[in-house]
Protein backbone atom coordinates (compact mmCIF):
# COMPACT_ATOMS: atom_id res chain seq x y z
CA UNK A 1 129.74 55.42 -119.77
CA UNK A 2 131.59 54.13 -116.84
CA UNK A 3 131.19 57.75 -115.09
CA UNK A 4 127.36 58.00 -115.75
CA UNK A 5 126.75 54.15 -114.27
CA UNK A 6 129.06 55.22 -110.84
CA UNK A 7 127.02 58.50 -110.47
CA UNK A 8 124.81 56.64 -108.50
CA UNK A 9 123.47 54.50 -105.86
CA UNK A 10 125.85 52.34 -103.79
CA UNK A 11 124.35 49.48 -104.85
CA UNK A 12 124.45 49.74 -108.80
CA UNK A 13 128.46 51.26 -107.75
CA UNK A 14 129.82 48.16 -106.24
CA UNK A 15 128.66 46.55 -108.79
CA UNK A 16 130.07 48.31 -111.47
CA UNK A 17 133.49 48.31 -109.93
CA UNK A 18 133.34 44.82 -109.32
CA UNK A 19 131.94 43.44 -113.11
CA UNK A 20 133.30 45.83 -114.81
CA UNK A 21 135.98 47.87 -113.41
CA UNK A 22 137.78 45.12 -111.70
CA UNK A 23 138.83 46.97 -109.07
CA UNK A 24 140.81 45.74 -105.91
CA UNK A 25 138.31 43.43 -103.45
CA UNK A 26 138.68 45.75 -100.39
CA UNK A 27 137.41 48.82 -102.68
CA UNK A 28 134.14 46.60 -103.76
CA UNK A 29 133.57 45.59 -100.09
CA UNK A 30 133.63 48.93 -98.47
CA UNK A 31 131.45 50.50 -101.83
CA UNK A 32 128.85 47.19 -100.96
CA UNK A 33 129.16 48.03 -97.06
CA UNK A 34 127.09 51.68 -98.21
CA UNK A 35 124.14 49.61 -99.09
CA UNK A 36 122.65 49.20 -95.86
CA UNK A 37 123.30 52.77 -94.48
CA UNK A 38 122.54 54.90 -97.65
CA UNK A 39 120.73 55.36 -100.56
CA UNK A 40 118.26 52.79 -101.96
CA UNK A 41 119.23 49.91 -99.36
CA UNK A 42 118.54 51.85 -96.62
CA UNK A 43 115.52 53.49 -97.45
CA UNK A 44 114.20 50.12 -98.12
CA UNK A 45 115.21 48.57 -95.33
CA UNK A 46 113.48 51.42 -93.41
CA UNK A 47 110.00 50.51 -95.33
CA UNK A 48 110.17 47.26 -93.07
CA UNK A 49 108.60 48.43 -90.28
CA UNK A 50 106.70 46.59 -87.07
CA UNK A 51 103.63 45.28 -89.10
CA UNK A 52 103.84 41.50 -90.30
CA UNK A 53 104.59 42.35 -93.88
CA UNK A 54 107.04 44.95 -95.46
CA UNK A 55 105.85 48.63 -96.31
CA UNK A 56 104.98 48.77 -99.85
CA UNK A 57 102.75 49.63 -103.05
CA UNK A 58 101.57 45.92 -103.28
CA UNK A 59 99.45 45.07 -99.62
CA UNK A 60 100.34 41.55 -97.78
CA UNK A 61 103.45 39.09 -98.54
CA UNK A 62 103.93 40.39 -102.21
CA UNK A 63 106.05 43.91 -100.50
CA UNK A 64 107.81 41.51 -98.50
CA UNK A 65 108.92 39.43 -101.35
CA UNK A 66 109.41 41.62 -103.62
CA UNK A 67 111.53 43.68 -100.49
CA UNK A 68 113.84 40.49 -100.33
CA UNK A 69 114.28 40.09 -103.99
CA UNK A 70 115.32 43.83 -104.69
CA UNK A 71 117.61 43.75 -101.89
CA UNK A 72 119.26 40.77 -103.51
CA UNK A 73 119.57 42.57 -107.23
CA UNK A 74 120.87 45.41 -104.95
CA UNK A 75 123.58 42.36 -103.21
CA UNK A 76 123.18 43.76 -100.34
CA UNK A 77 125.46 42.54 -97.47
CA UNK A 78 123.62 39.52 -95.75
CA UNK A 79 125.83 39.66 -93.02
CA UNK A 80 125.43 43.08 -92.54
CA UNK A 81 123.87 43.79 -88.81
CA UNK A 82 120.80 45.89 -90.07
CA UNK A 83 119.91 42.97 -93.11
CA UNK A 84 120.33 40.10 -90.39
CA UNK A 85 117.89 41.80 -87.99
CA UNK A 86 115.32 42.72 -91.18
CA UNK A 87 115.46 39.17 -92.19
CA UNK A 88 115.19 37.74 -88.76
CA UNK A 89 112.00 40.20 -88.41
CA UNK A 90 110.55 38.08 -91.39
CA UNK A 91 111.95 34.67 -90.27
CA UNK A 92 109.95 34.63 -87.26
CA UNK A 93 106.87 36.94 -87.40
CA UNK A 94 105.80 36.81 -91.74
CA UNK A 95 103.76 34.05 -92.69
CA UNK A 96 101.87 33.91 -96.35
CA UNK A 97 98.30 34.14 -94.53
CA UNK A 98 95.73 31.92 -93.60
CA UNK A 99 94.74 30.68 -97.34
CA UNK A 100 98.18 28.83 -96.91
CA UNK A 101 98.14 27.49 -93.18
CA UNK A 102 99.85 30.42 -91.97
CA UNK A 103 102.90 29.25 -93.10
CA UNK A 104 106.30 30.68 -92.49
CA UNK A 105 107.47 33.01 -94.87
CA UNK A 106 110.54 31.37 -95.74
CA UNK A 107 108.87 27.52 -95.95
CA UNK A 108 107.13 28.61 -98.84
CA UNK A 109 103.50 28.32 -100.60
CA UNK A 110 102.31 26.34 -103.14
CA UNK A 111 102.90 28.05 -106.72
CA UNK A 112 107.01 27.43 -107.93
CA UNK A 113 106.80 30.98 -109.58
CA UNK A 114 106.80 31.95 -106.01
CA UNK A 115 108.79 29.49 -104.36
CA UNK A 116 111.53 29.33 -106.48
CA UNK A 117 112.98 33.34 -106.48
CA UNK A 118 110.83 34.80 -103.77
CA UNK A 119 111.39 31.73 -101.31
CA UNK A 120 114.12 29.72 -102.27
CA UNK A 121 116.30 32.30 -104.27
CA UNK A 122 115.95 34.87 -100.90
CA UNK A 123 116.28 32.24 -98.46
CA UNK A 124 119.73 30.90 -100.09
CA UNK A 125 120.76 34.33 -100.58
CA UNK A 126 120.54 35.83 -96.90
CA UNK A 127 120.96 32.37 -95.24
CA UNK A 128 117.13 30.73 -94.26
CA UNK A 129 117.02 27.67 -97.15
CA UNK A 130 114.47 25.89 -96.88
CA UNK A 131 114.85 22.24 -98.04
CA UNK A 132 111.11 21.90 -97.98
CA UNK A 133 110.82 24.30 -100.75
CA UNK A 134 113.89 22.86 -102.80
CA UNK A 135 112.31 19.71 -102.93
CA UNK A 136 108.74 20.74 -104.06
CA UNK A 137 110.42 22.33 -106.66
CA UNK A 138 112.39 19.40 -108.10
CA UNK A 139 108.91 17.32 -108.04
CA UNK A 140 107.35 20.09 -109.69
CA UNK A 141 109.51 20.16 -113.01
CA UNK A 142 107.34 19.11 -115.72
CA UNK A 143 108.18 16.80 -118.72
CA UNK A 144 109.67 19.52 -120.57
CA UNK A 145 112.31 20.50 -118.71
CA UNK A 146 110.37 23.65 -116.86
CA UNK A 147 108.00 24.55 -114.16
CA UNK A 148 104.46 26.39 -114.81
CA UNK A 149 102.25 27.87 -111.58
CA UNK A 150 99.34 26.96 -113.08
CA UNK A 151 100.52 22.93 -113.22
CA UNK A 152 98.49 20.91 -113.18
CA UNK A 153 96.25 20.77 -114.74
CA UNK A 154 98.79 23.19 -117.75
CA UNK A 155 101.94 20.32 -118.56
CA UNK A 156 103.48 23.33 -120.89
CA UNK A 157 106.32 24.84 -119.11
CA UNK A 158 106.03 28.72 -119.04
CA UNK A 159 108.90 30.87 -119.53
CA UNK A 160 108.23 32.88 -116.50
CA UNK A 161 108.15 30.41 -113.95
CA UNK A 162 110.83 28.54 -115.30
CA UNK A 163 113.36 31.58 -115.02
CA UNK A 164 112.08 32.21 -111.24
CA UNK A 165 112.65 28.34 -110.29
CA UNK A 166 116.23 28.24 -112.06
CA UNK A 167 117.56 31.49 -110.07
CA UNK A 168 116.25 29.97 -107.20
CA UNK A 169 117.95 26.70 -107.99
CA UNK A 170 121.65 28.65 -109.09
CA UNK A 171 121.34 30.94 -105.80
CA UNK A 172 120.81 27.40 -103.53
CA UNK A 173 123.84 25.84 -105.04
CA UNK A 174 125.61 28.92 -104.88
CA UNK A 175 125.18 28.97 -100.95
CA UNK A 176 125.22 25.40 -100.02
CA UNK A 177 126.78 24.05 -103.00
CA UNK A 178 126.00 21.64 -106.44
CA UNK A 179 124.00 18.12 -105.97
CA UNK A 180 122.96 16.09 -108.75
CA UNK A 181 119.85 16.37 -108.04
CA UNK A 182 119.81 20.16 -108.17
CA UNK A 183 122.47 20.59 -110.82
CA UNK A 184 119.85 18.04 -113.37
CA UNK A 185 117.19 19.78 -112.85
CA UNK A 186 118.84 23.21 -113.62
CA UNK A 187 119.70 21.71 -116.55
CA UNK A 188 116.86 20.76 -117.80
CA UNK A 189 115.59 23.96 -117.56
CA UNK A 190 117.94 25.90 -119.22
CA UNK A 191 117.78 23.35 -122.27
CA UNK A 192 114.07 24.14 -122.41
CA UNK A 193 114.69 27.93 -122.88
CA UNK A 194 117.97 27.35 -125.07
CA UNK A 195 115.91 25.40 -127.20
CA UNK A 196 113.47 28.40 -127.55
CA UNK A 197 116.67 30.20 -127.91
CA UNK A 198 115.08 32.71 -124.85
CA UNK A 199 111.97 34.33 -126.68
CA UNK A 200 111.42 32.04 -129.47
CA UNK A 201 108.46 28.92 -130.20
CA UNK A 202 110.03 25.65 -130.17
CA UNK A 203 107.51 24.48 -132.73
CA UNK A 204 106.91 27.39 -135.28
CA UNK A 205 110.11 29.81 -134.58
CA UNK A 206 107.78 32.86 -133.89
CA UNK A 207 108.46 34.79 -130.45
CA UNK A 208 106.19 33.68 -128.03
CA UNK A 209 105.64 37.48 -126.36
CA UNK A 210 106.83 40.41 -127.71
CA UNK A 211 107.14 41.28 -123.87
CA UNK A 212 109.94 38.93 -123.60
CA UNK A 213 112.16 41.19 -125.80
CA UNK A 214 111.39 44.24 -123.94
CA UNK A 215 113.92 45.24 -120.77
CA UNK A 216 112.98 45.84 -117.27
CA UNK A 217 114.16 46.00 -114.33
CA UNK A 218 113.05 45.65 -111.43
CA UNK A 219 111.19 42.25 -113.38
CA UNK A 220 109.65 40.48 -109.98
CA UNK A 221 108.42 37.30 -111.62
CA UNK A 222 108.40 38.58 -114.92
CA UNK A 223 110.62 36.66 -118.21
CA UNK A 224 112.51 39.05 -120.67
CA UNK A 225 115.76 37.71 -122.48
CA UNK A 226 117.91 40.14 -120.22
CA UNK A 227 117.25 38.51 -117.64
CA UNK A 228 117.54 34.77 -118.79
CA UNK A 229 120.96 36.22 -120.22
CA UNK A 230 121.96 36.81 -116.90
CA UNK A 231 121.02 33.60 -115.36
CA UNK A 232 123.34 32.22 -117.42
CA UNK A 233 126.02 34.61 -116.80
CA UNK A 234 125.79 33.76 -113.30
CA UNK A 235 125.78 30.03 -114.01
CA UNK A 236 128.47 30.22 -116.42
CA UNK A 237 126.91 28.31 -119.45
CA UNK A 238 127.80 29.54 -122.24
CA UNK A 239 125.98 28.17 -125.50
CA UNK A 240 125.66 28.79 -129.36
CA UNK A 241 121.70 29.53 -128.85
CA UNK A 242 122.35 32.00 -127.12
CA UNK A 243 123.37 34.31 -129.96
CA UNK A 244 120.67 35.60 -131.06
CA UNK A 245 119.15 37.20 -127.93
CA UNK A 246 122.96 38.42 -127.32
CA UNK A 247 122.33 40.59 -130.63
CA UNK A 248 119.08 41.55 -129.52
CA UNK A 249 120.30 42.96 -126.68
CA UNK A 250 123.64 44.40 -127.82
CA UNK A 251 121.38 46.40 -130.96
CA UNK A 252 119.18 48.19 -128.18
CA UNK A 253 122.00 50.25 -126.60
CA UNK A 254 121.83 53.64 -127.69
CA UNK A 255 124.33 56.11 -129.24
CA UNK A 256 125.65 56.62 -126.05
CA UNK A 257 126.00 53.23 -125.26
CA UNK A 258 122.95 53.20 -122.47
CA UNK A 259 120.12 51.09 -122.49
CA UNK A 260 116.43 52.21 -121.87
CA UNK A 261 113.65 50.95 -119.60
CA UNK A 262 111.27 49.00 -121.92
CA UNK A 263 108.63 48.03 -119.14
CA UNK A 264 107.99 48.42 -115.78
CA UNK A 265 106.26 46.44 -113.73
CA UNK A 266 105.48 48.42 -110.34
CA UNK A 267 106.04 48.37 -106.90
CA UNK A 268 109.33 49.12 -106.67
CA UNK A 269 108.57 50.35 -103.21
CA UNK A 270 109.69 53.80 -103.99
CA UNK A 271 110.96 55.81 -108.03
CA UNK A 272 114.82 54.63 -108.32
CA UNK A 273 115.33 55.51 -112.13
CA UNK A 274 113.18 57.26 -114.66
CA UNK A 275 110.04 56.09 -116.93
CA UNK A 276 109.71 54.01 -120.15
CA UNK A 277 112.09 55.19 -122.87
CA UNK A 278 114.62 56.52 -120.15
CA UNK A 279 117.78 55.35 -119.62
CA UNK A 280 118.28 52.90 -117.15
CA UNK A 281 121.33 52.65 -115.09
CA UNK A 282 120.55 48.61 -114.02
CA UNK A 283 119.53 47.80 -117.39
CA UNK A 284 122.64 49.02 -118.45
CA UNK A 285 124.88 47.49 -115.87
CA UNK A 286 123.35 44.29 -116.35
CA UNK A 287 123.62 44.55 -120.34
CA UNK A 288 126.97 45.21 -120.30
CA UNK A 289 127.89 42.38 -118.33
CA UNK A 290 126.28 40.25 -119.65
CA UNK A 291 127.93 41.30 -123.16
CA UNK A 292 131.40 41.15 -121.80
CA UNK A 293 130.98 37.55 -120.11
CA UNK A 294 129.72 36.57 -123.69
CA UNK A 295 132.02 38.29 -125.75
CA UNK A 296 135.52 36.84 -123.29
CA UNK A 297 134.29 33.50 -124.28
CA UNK A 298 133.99 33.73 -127.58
């Protein structure tokens, strides 16, 4: 298994070696180093271009975030020469367009969806937070413990948004370190989805979209219980309601012990792994990680 998920791209290798291999530090580093000279992360970074938004399938500021966030999933150096002149680039010359005031990419819009992993997620991540944006967010967080774009006039929390505002919340304290302001609010929003226990209605038990059950990757704003299992990997809360999307996850690996693409959700920029029903080298990486955080703490 190990073999297949290293016959790869540098940045699903490093990765690998570092989660689950445990190899030495220096070995990780130089593997991560590849990222931004071969394979995936470099071809990316080569979509940027001169215009005012990054080369991609989707037109406008959507390639650009959705350039930032895969270069995140990738971990990409941020210190890396090439990445600090790319993200310069979009520091000082992207804006979200005229329906927003021209407004500097990394300051933000309006809708939290987007502000919390496109803006505030990327910005912690390669070093451009934007406090403006951190605090919208924590005024945005409705009565329920999540965040919906389309509040108001909705007061319902959606599970999408509220997974996009949490990573950007974990990836902010993870750079500049926990408040209680910041460290509240992210938990409030991870009771609202352990109370759903990830895919589940609060009120009648029945799961809210069958889409939440099926893996993707890359998921842009999109909720599945991978990726909320992952979240709180990262974050390091571990809790009994989890469980049950644990199992979900651990009974779709296959008899080799891969799991398959589910969904996809386009513009990737360019094909990295195969179609629906294929196996999938990220899903996979981030499955089993995600199984052996749970399982040590059991």
């Amino acid at each position: 298994m190990y073999d297949w998920l290293l016959d790869s791209d540098p940045s699903i290798r490093w990765q690998v070696m570092r989660d689950l291999l445990e190899e030495p530090a220096d070995v990780v580093a130089r593997e991560r180093a590849r990222i931004a000279t071969e394979g995936w992360g470099a071809r990316l970074l080569d979509l940027q271009g001169d215009g005012e938004h990054w080369s991609g399938v989707t037109p406008g500021w959507a390639s650009t975030q959705n350039a930032l966030t895969l270069l995140g999933d990738m971990g990409i150096d941020p210190e890396d020469e090439r990445v600090r002149q790319a993200i310069a680039r979009v520091r000082d010359h992207y804006t979200w367009g005229p329906h927003f005031g021209n407004s500097p990419f990394f300051e933000g819009e309006t809708e939290p969806c987007i502000n919390g992993r496109g803006v505030l997620a990327a910005g912690a991540y390669f070093g451009e937070v934007s406090e403006r944006v951190l605090q919208r967010l924590l005024s945005e967080q409705l009565p329920d413990g999540g965040w919906n774009c389309e509040a108001p006039p909705s007061v319902v929390s959606s599970f999408h948004t509220t997974i996009n505002v949490l990573e950007g919340l974990l990836e902010y304290e993870l750079a500049k370190g926990a408040t209680p302001a910041v460290s509240e609010a992210r938990r409030r929003g991870e009771e609202y989805l352990l109370e759903r226990r990830l895919f589940r209605s609060r009120t009648t038990g029945d799961v809210v979209d069958p889409q939440f059950t099926e893996l993707a990757f890359p998921n842009w704003w999109h909720y599945d219980v991978l990726r909320a299992l992952d979240y709180f990997r990262r974050a390091n809360v571990r809790d009994a309601r989890l469980a049950e999307a644990i199992e979900l996850v651990r009974g779709k690996a296959d008899a080799e012990g891969r799991w398959a693409r589910e969904r996809i959700y386009g513009d990737a920029h360019f094909e990295m792994e195969g179609g629906v029903g294929q196996p999938s080298r990220w899903i996979t990486l981030r499955a089993l990680r995600v199984l052996r955080w749970y399982d040590a703490g059991r």
